[in-house]
C-alpha atoms as a PDB file:
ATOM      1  CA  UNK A   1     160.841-341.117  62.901  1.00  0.00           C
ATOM      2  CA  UNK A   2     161.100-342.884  66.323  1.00  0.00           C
ATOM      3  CA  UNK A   3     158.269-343.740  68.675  1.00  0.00           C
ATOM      4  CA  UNK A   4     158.656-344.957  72.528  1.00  0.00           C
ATOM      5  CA  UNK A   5     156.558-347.973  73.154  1.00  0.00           C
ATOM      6  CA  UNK A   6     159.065-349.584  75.427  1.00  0.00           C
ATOM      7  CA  UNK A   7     161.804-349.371  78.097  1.00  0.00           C
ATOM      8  CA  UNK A   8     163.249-351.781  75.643  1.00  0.00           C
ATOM      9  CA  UNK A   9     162.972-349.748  72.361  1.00  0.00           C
ATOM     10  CA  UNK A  10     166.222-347.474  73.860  1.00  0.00           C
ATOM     11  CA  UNK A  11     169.252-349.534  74.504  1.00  0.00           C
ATOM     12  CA  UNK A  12     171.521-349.055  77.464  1.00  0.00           C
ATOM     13  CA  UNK A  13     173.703-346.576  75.905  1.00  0.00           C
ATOM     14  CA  UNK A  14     170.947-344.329  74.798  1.00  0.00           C
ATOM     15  CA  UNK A  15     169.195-344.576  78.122  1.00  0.00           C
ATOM     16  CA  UNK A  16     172.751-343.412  79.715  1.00  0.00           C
ATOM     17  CA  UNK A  17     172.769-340.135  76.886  1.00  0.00           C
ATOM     18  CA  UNK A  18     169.028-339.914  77.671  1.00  0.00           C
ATOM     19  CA  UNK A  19     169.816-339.393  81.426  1.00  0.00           C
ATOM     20  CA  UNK A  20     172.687-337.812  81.200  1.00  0.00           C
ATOM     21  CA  UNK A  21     170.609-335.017  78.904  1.00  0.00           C
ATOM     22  CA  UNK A  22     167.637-335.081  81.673  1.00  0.00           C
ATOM     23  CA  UNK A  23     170.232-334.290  84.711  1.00  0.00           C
ATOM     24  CA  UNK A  24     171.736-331.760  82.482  1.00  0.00           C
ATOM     25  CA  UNK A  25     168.248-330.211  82.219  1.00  0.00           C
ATOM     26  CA  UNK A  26     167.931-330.314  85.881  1.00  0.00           C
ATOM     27  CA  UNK A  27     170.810-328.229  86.757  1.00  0.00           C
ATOM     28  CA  UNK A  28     170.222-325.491  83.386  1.00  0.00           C
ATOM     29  CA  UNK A  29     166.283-325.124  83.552  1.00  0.00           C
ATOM     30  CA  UNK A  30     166.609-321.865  81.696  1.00  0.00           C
ATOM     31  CA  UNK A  31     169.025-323.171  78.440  1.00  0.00           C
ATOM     32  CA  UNK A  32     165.668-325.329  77.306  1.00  0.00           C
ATOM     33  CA  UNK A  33     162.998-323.028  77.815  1.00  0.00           C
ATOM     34  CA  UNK A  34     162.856-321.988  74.254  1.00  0.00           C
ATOM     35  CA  UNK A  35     163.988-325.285  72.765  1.00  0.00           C
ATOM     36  CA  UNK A  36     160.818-326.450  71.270  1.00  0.00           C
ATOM     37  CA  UNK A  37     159.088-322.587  70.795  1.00  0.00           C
ATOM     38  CA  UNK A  38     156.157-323.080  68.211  1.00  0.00           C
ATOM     39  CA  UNK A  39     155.970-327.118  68.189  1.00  0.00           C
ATOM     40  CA  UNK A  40     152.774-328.581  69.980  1.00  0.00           C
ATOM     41  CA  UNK A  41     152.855-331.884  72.419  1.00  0.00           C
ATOM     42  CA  UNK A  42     149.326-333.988  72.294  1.00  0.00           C
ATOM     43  CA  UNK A  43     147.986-335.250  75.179  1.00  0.00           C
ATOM     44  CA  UNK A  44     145.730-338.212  73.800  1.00  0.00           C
ATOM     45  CA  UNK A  45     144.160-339.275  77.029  1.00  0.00           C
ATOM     46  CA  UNK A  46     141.822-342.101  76.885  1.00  0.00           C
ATOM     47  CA  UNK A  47     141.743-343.244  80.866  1.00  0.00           C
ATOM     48  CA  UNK A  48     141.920-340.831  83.553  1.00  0.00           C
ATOM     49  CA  UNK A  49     145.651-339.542  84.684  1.00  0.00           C
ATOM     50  CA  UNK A  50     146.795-336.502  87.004  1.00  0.00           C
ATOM     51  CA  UNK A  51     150.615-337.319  87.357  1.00  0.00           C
ATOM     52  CA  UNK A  52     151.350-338.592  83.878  1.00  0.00           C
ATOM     53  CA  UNK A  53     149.391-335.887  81.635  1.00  0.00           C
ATOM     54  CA  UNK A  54     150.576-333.090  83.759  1.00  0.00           C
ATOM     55  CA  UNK A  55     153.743-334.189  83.200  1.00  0.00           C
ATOM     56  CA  UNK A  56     153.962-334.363  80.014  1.00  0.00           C
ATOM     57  CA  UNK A  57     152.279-331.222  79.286  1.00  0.00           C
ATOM     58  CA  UNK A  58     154.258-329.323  82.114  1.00  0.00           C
ATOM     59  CA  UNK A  59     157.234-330.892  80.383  1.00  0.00           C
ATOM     60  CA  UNK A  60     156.378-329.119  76.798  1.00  0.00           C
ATOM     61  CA  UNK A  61     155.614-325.834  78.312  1.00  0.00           C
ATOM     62  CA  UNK A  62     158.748-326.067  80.121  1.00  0.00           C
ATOM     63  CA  UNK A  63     160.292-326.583  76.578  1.00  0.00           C
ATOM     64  CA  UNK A  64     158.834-323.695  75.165  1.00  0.00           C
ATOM     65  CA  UNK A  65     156.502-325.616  73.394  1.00  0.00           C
ATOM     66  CA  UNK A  66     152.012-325.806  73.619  1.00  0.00           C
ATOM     67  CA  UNK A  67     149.715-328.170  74.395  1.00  0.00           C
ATOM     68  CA  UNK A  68     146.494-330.025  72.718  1.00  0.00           C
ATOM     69  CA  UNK A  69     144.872-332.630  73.554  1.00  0.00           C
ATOM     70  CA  UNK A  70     141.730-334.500  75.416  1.00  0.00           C
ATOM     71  CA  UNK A  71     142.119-336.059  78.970  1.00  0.00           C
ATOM     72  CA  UNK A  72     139.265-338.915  78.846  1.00  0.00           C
ATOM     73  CA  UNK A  73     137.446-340.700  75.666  1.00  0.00           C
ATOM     74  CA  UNK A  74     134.678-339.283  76.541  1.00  0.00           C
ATOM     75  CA  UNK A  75     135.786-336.056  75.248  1.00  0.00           C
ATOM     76  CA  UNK A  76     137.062-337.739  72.386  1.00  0.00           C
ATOM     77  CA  UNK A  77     135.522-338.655  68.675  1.00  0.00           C
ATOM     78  CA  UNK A  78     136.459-341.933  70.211  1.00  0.00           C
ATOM     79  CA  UNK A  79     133.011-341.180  71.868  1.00  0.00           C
ATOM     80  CA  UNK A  80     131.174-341.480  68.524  1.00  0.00           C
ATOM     81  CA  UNK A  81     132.968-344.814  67.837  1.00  0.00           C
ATOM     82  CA  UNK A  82     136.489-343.184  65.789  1.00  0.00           C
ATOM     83  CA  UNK A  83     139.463-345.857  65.799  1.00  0.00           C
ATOM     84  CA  UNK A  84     142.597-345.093  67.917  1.00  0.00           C
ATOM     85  CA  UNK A  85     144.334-345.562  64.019  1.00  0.00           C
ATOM     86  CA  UNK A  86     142.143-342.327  62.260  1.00  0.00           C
ATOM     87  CA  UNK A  87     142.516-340.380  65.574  1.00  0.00           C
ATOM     88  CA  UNK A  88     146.021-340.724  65.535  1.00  0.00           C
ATOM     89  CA  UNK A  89     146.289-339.590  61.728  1.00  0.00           C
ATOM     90  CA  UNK A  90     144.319-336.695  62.562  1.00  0.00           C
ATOM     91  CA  UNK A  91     146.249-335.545  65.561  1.00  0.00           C
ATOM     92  CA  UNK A  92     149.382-335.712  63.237  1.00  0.00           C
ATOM     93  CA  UNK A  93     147.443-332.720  61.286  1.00  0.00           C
ATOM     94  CA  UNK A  94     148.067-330.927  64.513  1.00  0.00           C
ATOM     95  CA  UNK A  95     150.748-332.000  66.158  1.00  0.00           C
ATOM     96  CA  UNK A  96     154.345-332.206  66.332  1.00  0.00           C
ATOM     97  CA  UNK A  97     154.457-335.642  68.957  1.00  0.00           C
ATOM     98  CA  UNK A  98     152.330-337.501  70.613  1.00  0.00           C
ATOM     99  CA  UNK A  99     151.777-338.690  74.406  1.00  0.00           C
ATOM    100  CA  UNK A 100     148.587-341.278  74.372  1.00  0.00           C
ATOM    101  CA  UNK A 101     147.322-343.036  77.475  1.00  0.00           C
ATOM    102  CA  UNK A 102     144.976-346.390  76.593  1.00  0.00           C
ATOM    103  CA  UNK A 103     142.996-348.881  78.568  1.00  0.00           C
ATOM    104  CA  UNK A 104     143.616-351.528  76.127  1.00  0.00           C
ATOM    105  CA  UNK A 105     147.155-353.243  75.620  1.00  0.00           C
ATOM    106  CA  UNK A 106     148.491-352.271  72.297  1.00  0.00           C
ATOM    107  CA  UNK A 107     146.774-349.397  71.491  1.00  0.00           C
ATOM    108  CA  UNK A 108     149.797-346.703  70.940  1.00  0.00           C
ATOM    109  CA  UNK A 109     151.449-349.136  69.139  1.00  0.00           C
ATOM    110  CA  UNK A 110     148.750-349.380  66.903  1.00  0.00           C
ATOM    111  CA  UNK A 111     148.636-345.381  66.827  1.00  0.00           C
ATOM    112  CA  UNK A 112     152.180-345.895  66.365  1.00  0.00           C
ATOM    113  CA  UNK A 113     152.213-347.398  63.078  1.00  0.00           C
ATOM    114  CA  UNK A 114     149.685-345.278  61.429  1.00  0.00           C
ATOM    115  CA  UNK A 115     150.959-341.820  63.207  1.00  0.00           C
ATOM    116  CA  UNK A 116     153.098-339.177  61.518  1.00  0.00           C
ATOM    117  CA  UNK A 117     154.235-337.792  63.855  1.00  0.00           C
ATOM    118  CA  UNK A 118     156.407-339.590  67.430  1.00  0.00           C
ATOM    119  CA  UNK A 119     154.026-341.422  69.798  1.00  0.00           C
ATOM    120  CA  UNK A 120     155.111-341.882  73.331  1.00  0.00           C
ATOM    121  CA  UNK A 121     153.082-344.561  74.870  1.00  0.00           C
ATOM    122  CA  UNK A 122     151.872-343.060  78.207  1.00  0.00           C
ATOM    123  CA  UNK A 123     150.473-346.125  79.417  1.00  0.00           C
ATOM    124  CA  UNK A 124     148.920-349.101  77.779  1.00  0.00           C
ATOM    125  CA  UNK A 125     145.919-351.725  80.703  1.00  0.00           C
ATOM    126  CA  UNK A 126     147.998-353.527  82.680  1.00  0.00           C
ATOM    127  CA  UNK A 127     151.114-353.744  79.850  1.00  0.00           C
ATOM    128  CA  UNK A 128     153.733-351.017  79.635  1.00  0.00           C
ATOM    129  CA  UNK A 129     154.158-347.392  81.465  1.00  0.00           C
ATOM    130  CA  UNK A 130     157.593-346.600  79.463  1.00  0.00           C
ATOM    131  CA  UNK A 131     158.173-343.273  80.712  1.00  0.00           C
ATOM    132  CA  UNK A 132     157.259-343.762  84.649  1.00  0.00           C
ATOM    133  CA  UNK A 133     160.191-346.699  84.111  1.00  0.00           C
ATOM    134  CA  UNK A 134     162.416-343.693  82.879  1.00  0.00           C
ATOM    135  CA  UNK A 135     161.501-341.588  85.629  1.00  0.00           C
ATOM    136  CA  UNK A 136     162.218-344.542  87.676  1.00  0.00           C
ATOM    137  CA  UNK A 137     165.324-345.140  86.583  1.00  0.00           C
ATOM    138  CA  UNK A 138     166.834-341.357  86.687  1.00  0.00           C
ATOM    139  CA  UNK A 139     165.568-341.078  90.044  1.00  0.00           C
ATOM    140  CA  UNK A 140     167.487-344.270  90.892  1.00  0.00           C
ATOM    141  CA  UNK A 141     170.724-343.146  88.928  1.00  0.00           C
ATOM    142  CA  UNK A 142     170.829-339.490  90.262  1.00  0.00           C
ATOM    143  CA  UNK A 143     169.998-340.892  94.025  1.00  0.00           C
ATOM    144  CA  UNK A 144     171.941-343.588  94.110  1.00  0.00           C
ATOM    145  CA  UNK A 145     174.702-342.776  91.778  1.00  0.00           C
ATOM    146  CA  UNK A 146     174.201-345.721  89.294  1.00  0.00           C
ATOM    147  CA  UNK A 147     172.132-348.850  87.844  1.00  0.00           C
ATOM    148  CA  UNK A 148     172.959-352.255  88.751  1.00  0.00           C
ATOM    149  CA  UNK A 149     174.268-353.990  91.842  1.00  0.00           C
ATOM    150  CA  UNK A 150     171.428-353.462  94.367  1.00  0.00           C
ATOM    151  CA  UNK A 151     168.281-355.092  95.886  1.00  0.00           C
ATOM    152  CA  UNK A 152     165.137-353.784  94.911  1.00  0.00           C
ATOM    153  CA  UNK A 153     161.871-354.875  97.197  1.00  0.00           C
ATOM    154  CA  UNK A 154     158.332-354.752  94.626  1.00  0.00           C
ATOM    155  CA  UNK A 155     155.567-354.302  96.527  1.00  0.00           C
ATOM    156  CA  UNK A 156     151.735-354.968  96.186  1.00  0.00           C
ATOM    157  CA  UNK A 157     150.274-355.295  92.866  1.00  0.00           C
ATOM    158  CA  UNK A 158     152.568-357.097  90.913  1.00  0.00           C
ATOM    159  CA  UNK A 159     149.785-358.822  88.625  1.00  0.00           C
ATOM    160  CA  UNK A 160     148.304-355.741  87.217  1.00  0.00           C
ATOM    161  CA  UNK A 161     150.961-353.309  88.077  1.00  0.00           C
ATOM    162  CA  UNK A 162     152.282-352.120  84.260  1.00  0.00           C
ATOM    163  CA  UNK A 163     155.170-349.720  86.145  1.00  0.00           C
ATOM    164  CA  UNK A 164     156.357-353.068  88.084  1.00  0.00           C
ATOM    165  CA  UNK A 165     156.470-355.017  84.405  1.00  0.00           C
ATOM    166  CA  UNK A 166     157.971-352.368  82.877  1.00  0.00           C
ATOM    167  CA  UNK A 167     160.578-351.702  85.717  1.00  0.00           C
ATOM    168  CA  UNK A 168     161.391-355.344  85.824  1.00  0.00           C
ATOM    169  CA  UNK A 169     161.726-355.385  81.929  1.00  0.00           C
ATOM    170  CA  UNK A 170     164.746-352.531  82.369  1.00  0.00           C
ATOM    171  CA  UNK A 171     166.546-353.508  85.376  1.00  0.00           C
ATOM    172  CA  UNK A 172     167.618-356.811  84.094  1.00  0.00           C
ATOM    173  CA  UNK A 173     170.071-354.881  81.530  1.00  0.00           C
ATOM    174  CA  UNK A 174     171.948-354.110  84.506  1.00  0.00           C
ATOM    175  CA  UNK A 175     174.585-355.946  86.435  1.00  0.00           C
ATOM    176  CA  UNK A 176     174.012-356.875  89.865  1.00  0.00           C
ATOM    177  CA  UNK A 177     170.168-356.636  90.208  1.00  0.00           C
ATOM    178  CA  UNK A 178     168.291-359.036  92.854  1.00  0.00           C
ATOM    179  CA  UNK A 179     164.541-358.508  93.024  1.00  0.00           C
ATOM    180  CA  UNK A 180     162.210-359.566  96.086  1.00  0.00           C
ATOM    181  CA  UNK A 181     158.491-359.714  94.653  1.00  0.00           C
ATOM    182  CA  UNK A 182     156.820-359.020  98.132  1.00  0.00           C
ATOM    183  CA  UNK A 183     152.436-359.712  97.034  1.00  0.00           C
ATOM    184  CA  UNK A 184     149.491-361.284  98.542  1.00  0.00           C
ATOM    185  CA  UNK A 185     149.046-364.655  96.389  1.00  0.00           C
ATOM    186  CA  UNK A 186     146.215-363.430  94.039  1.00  0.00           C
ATOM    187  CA  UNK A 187     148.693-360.302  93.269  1.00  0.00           C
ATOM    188  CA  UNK A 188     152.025-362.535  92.077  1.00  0.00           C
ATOM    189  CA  UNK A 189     154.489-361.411  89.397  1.00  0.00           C
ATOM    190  CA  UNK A 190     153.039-363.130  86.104  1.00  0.00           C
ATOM    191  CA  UNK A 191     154.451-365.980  85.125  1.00  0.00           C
ATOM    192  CA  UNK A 192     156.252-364.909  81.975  1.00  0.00           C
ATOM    193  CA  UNK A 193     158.387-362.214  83.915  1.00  0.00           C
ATOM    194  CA  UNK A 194     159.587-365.303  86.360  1.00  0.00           C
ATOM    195  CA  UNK A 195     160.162-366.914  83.318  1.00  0.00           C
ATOM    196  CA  UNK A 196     162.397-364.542  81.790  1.00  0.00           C
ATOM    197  CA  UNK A 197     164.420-364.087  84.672  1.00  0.00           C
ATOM    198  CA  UNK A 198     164.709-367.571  85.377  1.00  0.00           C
ATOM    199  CA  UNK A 199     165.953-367.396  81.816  1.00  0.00           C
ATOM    200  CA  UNK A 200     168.277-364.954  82.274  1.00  0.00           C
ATOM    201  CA  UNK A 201     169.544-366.847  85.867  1.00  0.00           C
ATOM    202  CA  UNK A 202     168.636-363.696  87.483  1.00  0.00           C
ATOM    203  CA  UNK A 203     167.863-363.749  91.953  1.00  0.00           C
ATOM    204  CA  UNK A 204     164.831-363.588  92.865  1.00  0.00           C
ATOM    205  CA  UNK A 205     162.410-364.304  95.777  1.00  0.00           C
ATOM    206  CA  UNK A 206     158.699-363.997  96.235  1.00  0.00           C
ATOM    207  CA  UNK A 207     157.288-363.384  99.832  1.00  0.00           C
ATOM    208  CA  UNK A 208     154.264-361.879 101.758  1.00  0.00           C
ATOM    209  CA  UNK A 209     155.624-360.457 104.215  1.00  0.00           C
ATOM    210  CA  UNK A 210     157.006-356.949 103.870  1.00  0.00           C
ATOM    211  CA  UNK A 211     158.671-356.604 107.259  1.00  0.00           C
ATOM    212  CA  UNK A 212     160.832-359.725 107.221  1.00  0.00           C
ATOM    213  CA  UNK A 213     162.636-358.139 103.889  1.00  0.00           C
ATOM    214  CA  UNK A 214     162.958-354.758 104.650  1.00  0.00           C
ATOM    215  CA  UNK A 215     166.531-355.051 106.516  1.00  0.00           C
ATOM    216  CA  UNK A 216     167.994-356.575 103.154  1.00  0.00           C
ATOM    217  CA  UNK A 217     166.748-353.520 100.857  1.00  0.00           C
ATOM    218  CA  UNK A 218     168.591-351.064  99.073  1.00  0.00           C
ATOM    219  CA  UNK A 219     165.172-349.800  97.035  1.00  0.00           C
ATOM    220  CA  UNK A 220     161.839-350.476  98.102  1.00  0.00           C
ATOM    221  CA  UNK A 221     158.903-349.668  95.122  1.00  0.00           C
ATOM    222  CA  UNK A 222     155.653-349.374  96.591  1.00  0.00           C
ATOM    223  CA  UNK A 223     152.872-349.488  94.565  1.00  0.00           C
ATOM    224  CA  UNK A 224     148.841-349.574  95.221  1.00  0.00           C
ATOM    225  CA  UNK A 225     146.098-352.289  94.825  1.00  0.00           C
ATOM    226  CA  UNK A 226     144.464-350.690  91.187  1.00  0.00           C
ATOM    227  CA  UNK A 227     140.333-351.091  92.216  1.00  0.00           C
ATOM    228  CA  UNK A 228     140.555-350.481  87.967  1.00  0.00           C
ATOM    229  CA  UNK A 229     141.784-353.465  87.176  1.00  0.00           C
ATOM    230  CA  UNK A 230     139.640-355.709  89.489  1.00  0.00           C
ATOM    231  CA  UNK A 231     136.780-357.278  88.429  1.00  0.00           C
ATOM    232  CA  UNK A 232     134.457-357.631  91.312  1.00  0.00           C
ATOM    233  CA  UNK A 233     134.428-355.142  94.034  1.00  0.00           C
ATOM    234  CA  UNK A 234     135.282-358.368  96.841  1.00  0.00           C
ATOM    235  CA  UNK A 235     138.411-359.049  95.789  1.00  0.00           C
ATOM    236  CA  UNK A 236     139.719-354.920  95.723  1.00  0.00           C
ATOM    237  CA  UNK A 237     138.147-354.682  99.394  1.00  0.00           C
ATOM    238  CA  UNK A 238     139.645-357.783 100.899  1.00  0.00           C
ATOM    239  CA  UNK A 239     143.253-356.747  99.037  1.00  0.00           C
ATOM    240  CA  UNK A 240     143.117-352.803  99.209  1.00  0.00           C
ATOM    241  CA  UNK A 241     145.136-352.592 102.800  1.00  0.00           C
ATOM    242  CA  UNK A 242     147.427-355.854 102.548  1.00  0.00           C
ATOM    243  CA  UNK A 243     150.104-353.730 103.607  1.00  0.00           C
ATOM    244  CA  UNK A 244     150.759-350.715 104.965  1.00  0.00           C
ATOM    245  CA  UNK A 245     154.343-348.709 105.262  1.00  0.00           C
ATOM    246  CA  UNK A 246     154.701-347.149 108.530  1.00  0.00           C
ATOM    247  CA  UNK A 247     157.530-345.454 110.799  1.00  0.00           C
ATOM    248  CA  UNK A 248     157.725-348.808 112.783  1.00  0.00           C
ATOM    249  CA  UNK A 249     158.872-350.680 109.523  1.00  0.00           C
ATOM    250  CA  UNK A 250     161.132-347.715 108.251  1.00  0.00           C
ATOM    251  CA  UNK A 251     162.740-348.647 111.482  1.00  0.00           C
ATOM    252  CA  UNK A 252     164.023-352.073 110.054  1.00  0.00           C
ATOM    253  CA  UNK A 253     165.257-350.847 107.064  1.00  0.00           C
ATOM    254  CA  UNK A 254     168.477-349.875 106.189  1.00  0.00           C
ATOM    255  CA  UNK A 255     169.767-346.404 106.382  1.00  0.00           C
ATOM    256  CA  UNK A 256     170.573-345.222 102.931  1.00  0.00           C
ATOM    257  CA  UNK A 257     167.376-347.126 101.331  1.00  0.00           C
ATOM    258  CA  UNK A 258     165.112-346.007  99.072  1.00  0.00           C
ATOM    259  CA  UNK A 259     161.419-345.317  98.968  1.00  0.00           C
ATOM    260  CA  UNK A 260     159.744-345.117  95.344  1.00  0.00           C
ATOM    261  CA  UNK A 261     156.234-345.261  94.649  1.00  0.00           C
ATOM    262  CA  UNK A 262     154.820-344.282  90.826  1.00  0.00           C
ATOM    263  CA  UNK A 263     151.615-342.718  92.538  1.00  0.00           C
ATOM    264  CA  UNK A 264     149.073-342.468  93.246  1.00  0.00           C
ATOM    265  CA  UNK A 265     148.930-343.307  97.075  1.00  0.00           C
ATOM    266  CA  UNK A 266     145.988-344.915  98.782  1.00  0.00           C
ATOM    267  CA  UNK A 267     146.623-346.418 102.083  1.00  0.00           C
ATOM    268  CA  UNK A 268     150.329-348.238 101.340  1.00  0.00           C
ATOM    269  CA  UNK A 269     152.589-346.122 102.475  1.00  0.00           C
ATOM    270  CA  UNK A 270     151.258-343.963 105.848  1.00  0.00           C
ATOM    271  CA  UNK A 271     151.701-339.914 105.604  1.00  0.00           C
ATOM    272  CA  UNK A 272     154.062-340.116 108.579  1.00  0.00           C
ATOM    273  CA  UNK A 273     156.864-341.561 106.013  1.00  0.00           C
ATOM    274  CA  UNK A 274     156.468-338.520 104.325  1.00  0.00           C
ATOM    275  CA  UNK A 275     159.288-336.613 106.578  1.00  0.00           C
ATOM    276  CA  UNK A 276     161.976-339.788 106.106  1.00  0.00           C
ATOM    277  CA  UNK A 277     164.736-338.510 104.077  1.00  0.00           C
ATOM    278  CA  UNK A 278     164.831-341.782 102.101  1.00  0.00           C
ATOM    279  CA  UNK A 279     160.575-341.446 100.999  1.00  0.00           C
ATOM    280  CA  UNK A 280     162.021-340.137  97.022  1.00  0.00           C
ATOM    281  CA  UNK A 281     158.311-340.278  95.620  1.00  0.00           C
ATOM    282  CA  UNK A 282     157.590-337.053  95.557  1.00  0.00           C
ATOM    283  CA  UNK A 283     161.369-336.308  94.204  1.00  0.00           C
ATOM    284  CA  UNK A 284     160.511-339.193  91.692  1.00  0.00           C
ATOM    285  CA  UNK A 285     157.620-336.788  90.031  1.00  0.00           C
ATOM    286  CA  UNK A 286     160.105-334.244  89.161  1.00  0.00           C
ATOM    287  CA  UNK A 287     162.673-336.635  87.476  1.00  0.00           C
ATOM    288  CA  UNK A 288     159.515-337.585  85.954  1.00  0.00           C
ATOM    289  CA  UNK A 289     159.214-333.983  84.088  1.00  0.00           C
ATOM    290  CA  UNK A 290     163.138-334.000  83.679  1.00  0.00           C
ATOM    291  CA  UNK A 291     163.035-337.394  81.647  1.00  0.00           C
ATOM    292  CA  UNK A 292     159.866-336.337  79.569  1.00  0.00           C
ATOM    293  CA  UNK A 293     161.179-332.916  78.582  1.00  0.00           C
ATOM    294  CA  UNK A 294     164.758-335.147  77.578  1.00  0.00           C
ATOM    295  CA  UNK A 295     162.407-337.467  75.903  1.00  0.00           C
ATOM    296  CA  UNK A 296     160.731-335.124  73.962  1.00  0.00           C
ATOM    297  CA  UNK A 297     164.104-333.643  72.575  1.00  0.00           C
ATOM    298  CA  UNK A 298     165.338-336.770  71.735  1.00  0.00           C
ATOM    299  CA  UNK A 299     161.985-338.300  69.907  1.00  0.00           C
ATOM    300  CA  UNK A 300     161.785-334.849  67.964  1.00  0.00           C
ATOM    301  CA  UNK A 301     165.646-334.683  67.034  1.00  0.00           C
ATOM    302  CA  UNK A 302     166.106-331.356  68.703  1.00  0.00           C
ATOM    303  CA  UNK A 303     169.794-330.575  69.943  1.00  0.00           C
ATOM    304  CA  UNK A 304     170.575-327.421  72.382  1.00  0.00           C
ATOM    305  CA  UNK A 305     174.250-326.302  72.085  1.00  0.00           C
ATOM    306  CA  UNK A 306     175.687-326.256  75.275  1.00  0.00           C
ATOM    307  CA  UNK A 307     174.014-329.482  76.893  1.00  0.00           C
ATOM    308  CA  UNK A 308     177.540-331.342  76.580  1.00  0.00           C
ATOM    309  CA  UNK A 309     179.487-328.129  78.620  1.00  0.00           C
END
């Protein structure tokens, strides 16, 4: 039995078959919708998600599959004080895998090693968002045609940002990658990341200012100041509209480059990029139910002839 805590936990290989499955999925909708008939998906929500839980559940029901599951704790035994470890031995009564969201770092991996069942960690604090890096990464590879040799811009919170750690984590498998960290100064990288890619002798810059990069970008990842993971109100208010992505900065960047943004939006990226061919978030959030329903074949060993045709 295999869980997915990490980008890391698939190697480069099985990321490629893991794609390859998801595009395949993309273009033969109809050849999976029975794949996983009478198996049920849990949604084990303890912090408050629209993109990421619909997702997943959309996902199984696209698979043929049901759903069960809670979307906060407090609609949870975890309420009446139950540890993430019996909950997750419980669900396996019920369940056939596992999708658990957690404010605390750790937690599915800790459901993880009681579980009986696959647990996909949907989100750990500030740590890992494994499968938003997956749906980050097809989206890349189907719109740009690969993974490696190109400049990707980070933008905003980089401190508490777990899709920017995680993303980080997986691009430096791949050839060619230079990253500009583009943050106010209380929302830098951490210092371990810039550590490991100094470790790895891999480019890197860190700036403020958004529009003096943009000509140099082939991918830009927007992402938004999280008021979650602030503690005092000051700080979020003073930080909340550090930048702002308008028409008159799409205008310095290049012509084939990239707009990603994990979502949800607050005031980063103006509605008027909406209409620019290269704004791919809203593209990004239907990879995102490509990669999950691939995921969930792969975690559950299920194999539907014809994928390789």
């Amino acid at each position: 039995m295999r869980h997915l805590m990490s980008p890391l936990d698939f190697s480069v290989e099985e990321l490629d078959t893991l794609f390859r499955l998801a595009n395949d999925i993309e273009q033969h909708r109809g050849r999976y919708a029975h794949a996983c008939d009478g198996l049920k998906l849990a949604t084990c929500f303890y912090e408050p998600s629209t993109r990421t839980r619909l997702s997943f559940e959309s996902a199984m029901l696209n698979l043929g599959g049901s759903v069960i599951g809670f979307s906060d704790a407090g609609s949870s035994s975890a309420s009446k004080g139950e540890s993430v470890a019996d909950t997750i031995r419980v669900v396996s009564c019920f369940a056939d895998i596992c999708a658990m969201r957690h404010p605390k770092e750790g937690a599915p991996m800790v459901a993880a090693q009681f579980s009986g069942i696959p647990v996909i960690n949907a989100g750990d604090g500030g740590h890992q968002h494994p499968t938003q890096t997956l749906t980050d990464l097809l989206t890349i590879r189907s719109l740009k045609g690969r993974l490696g040799n190109f400049t990707i811009g980070l933008c905003g919170d980089l401190k508490f940002g777990r899709t920017v750690h995680s993303l980080i984590n997986a691009l430096v498998r791949y050839e060619g990658i230079r990253f500009v960290f583009i943050s106010p100064e209380e929302l830098r990288i951490p210092d371990y990341l810039i550590d490991m890619l100094k470790e790895k002798n891999i480019p890197y810059r860190e700036v403020i200012s958004l529009d003096d990069v943009m000509p140099e970008l082939d991918l830009l990842y927007m992402t938004r100041v999280q008021k979650e993971r602030f503690f005092n109100e000051e700080d979020y208010v003073r930080l909340k509209d550090f930048y702002n992505l308008d028409k008159a900065k799409m205008e310095r960047a290049r012509e084939d480059m990239l707009i990603l943004h994990p979502l949800p939006r607050v005031n980063e990226i103006s509605v008027e990029v909406d209409s620019d061919p290269r704004a791919v978030y809203f593209k990004q959030v239907q990879y995102g139910v490509y990669v999950r329903m691939a995921l969930i074949l792969t975690l559950l060993g299920i194999s539907v002839r014809g994928n390789d045709e």
